[in-house]
N, C-alpha and C. Protein backbone atom coordinates (compact mmCIF):
# COMPACT_ATOMS: atom_id res chain seq x y z
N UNK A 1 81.99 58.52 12.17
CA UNK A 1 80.65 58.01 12.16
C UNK A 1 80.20 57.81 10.71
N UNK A 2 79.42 56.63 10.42
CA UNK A 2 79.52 56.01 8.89
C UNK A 2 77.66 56.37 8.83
N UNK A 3 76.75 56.69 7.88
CA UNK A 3 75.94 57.11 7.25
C UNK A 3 75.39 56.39 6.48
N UNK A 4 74.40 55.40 6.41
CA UNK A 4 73.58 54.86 5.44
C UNK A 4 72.32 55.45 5.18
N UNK A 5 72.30 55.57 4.04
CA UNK A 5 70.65 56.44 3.18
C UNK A 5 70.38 55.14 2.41
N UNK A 6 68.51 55.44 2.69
CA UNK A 6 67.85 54.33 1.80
C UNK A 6 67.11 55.12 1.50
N UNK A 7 66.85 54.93 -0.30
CA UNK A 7 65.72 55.20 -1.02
C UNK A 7 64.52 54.84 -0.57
N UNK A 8 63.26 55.47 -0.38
CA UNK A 8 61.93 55.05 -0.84
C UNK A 8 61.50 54.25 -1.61
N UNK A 9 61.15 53.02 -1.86
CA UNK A 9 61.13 52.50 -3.45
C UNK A 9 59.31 52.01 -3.51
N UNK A 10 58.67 52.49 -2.16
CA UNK A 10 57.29 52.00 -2.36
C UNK A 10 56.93 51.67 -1.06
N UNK A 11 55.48 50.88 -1.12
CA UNK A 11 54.55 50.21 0.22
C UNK A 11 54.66 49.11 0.30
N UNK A 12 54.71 48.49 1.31
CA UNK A 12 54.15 47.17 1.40
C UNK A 12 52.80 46.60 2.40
N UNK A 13 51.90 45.68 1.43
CA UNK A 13 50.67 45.77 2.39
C UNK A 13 50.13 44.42 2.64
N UNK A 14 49.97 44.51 4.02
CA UNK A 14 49.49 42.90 4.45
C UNK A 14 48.87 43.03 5.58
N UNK A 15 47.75 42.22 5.94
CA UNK A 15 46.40 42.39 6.74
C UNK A 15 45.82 40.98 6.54
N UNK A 16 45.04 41.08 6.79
CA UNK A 16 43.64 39.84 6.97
C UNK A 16 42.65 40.37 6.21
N UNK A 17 42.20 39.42 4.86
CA UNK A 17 41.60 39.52 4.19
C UNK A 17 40.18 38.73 5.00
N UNK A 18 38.86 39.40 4.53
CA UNK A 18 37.42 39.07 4.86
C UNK A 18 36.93 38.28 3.23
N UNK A 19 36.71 36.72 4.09
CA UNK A 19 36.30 35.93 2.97
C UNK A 19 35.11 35.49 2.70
N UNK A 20 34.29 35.03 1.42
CA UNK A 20 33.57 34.21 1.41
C UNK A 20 33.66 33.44 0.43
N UNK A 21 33.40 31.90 1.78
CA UNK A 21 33.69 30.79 0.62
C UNK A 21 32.74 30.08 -0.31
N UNK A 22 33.40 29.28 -1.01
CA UNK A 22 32.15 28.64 -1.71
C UNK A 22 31.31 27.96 -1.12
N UNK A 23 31.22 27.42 -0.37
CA UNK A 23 30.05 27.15 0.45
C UNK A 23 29.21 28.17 0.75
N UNK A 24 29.38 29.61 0.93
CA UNK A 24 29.03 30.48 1.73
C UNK A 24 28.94 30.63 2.86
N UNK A 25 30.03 30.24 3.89
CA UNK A 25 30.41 31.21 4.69
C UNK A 25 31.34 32.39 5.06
N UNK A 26 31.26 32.76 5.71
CA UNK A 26 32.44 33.96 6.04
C UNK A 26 33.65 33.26 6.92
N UNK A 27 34.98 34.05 6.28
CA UNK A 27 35.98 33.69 7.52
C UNK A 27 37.10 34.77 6.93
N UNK A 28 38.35 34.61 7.51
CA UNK A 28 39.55 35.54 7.30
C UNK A 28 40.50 34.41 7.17
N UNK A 29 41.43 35.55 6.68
CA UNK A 29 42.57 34.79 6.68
C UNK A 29 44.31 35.84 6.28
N UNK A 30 45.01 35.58 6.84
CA UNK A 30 45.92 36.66 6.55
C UNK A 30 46.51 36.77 5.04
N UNK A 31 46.68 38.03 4.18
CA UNK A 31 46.68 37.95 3.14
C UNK A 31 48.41 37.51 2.74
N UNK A 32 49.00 37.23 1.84
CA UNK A 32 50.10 37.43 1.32
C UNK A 32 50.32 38.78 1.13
N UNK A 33 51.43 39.24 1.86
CA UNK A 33 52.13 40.65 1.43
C UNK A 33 52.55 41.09 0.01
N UNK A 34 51.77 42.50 -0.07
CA UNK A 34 52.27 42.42 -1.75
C UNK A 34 52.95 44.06 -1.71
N UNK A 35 53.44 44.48 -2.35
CA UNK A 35 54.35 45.37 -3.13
C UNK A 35 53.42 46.47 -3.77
N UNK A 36 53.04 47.58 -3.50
CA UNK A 36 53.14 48.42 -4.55
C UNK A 36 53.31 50.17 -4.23
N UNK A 37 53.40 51.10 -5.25
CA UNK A 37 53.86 52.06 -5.24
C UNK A 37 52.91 52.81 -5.21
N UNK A 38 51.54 52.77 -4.87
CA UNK A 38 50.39 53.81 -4.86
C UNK A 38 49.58 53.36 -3.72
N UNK A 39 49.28 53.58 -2.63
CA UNK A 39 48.65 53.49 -1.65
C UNK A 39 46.85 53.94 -1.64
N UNK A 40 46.45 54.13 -2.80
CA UNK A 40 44.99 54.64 -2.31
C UNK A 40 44.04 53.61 -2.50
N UNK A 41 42.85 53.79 -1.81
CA UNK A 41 42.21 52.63 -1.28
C UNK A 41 41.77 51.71 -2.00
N UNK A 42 41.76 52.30 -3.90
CA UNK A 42 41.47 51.99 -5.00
C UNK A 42 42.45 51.13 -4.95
N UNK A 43 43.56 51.21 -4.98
CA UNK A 43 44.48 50.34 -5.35
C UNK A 43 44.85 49.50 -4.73
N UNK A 44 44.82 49.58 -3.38
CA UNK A 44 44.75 48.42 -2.05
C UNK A 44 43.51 47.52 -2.53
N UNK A 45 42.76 47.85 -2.74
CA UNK A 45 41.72 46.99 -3.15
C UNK A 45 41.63 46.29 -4.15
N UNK A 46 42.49 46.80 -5.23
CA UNK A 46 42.72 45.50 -6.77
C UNK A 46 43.64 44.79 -5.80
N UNK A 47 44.78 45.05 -4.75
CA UNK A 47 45.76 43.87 -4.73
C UNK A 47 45.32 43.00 -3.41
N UNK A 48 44.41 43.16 -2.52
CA UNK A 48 43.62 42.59 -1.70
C UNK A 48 44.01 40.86 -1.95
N UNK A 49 43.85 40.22 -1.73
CA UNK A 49 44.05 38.38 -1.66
C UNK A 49 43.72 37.59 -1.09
N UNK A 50 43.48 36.21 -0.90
CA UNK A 50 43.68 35.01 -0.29
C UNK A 50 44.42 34.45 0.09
N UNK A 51 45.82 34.79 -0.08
CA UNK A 51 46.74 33.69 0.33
C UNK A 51 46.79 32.87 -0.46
N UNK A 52 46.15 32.78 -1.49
CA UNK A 52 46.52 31.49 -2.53
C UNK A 52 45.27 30.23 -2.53
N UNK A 53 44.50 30.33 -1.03
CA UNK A 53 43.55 29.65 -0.82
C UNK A 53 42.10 29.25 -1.71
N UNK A 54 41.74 30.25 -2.29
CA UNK A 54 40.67 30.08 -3.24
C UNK A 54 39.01 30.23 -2.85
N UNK A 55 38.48 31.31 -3.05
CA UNK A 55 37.38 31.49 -2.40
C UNK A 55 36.54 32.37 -3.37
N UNK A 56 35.47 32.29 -2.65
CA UNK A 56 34.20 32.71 -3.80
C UNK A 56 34.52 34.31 -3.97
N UNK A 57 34.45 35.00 -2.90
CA UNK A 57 34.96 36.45 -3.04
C UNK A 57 35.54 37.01 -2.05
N UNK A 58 36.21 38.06 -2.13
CA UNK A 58 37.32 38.77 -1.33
C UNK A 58 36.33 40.28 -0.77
N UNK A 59 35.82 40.22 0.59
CA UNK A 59 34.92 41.31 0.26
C UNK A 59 35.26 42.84 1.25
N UNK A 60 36.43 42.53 1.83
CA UNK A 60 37.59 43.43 2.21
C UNK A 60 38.29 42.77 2.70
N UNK A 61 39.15 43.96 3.88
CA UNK A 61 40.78 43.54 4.73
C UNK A 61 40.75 44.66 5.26
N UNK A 62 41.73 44.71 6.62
CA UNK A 62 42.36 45.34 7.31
C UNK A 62 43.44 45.32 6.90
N UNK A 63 44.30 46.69 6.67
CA UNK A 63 45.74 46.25 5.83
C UNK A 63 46.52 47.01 6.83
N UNK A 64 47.65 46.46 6.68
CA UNK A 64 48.80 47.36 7.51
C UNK A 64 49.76 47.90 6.38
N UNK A 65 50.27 49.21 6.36
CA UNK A 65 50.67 49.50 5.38
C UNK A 65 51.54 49.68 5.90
N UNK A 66 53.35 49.65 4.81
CA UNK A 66 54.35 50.10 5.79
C UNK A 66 55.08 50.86 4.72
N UNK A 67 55.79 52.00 4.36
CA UNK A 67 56.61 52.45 3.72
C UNK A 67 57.80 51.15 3.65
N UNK A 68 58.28 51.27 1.97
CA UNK A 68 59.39 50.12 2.25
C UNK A 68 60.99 51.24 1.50
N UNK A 69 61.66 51.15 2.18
CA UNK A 69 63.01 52.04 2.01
C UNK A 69 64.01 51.00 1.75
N UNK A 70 64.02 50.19 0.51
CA UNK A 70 64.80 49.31 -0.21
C UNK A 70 64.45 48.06 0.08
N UNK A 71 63.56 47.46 1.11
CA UNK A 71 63.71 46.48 1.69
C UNK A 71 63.18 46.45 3.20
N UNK A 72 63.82 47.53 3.87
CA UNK A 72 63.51 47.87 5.36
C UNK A 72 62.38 48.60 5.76
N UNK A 73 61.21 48.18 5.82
CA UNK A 73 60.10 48.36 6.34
C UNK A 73 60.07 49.03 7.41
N UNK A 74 59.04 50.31 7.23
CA UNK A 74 58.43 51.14 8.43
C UNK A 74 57.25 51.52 8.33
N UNK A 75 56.68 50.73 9.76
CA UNK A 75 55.32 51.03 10.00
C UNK A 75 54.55 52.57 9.22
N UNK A 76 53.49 52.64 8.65
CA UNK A 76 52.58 53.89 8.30
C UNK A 76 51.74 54.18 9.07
N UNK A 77 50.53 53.46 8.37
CA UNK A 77 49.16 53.06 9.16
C UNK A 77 48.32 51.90 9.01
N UNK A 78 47.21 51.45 9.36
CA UNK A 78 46.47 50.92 8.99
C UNK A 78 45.19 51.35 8.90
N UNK A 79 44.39 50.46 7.85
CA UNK A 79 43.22 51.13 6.99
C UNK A 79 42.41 49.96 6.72
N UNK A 80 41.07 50.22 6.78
CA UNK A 80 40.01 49.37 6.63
C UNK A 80 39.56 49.39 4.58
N UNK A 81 39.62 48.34 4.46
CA UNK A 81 39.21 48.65 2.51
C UNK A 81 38.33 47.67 2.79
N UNK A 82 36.77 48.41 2.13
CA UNK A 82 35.92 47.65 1.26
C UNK A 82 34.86 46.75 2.78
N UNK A 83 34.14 45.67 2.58
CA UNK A 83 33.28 44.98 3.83
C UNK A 83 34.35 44.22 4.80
N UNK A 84 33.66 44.14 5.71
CA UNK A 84 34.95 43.50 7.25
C UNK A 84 33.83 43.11 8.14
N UNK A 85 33.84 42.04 8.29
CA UNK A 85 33.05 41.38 9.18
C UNK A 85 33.42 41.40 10.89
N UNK A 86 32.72 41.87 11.42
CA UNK A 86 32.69 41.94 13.26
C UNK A 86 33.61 40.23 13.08
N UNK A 87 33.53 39.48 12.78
CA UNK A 87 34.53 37.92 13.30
C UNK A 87 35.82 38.54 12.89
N UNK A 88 36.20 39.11 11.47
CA UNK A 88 37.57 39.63 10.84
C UNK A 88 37.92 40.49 11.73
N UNK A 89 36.89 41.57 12.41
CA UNK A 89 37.90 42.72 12.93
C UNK A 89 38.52 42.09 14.48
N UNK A 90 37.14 41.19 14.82
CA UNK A 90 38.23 40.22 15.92
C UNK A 90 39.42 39.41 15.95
N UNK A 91 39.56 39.11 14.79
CA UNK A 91 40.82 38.40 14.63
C UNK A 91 41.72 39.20 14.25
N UNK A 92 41.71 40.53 13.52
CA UNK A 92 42.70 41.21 13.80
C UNK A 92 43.24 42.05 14.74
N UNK A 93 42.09 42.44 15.38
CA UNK A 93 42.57 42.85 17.12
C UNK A 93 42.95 41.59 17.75
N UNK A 94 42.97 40.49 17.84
CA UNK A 94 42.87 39.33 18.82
C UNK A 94 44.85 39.08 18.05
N UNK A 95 45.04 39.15 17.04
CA UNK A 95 46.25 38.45 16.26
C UNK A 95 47.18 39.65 15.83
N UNK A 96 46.59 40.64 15.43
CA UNK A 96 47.34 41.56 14.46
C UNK A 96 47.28 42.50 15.42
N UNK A 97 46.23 43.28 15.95
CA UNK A 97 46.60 45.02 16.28
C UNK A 97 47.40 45.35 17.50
N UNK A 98 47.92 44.35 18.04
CA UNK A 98 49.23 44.55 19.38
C UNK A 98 50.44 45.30 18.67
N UNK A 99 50.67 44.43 17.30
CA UNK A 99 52.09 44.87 16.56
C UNK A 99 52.50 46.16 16.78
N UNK A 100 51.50 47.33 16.61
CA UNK A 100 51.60 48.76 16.24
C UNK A 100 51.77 49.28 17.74
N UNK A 101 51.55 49.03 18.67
CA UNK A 101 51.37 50.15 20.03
C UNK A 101 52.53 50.47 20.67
């Protein structure tokens, strides 16, 4: 019987970011997954995003966090950072929160 070990090397975090645009309205949108090695809410919150889209401000997310062990992702938890609009948390129950159960 053959044995593979993977290092820890960090998180990875991706959710639906809560937007407002320049126009001023609200909407979501799923963020680009990003990389990093400190999980606290402080720090989820500098790497928070758009997707590249461009908007007036980023004013939270629902993130899914996953331990990443070289590459191979495993579920953690998920965590609310910063404002989330009743439309955002519907779209991530409606799109996103099946994944986990």
């Amino acid at each position: 019987m053959k044995t593979i070990t993977l290092r820890k090397t960090g998180y990875v975090v991706s959710g639906i970011s809560d937007l407002t645009s320049w126009g001023g309205g609200n909407f979501s949108i799923m963020m680009k997954e990003v990389s990093v090695k400190n999980i606290s809410k402080e720090n989820i919150k500098k790497n928070l995003n758009d997707n590249g889209f461009g908007v007036k401000s980023i004013n939270g997310a629902i993130c899914d966090i996953y331990e990443s062990y070289e590459g191979t992702l495993r579920y953690l938890k998920t965590i609310t950072v910063g404002k989330v609009s009743k439309r955002t948390k519907k779209h991530y129950e409606e799109y996103y929160g099946l994944r986990h159960d």
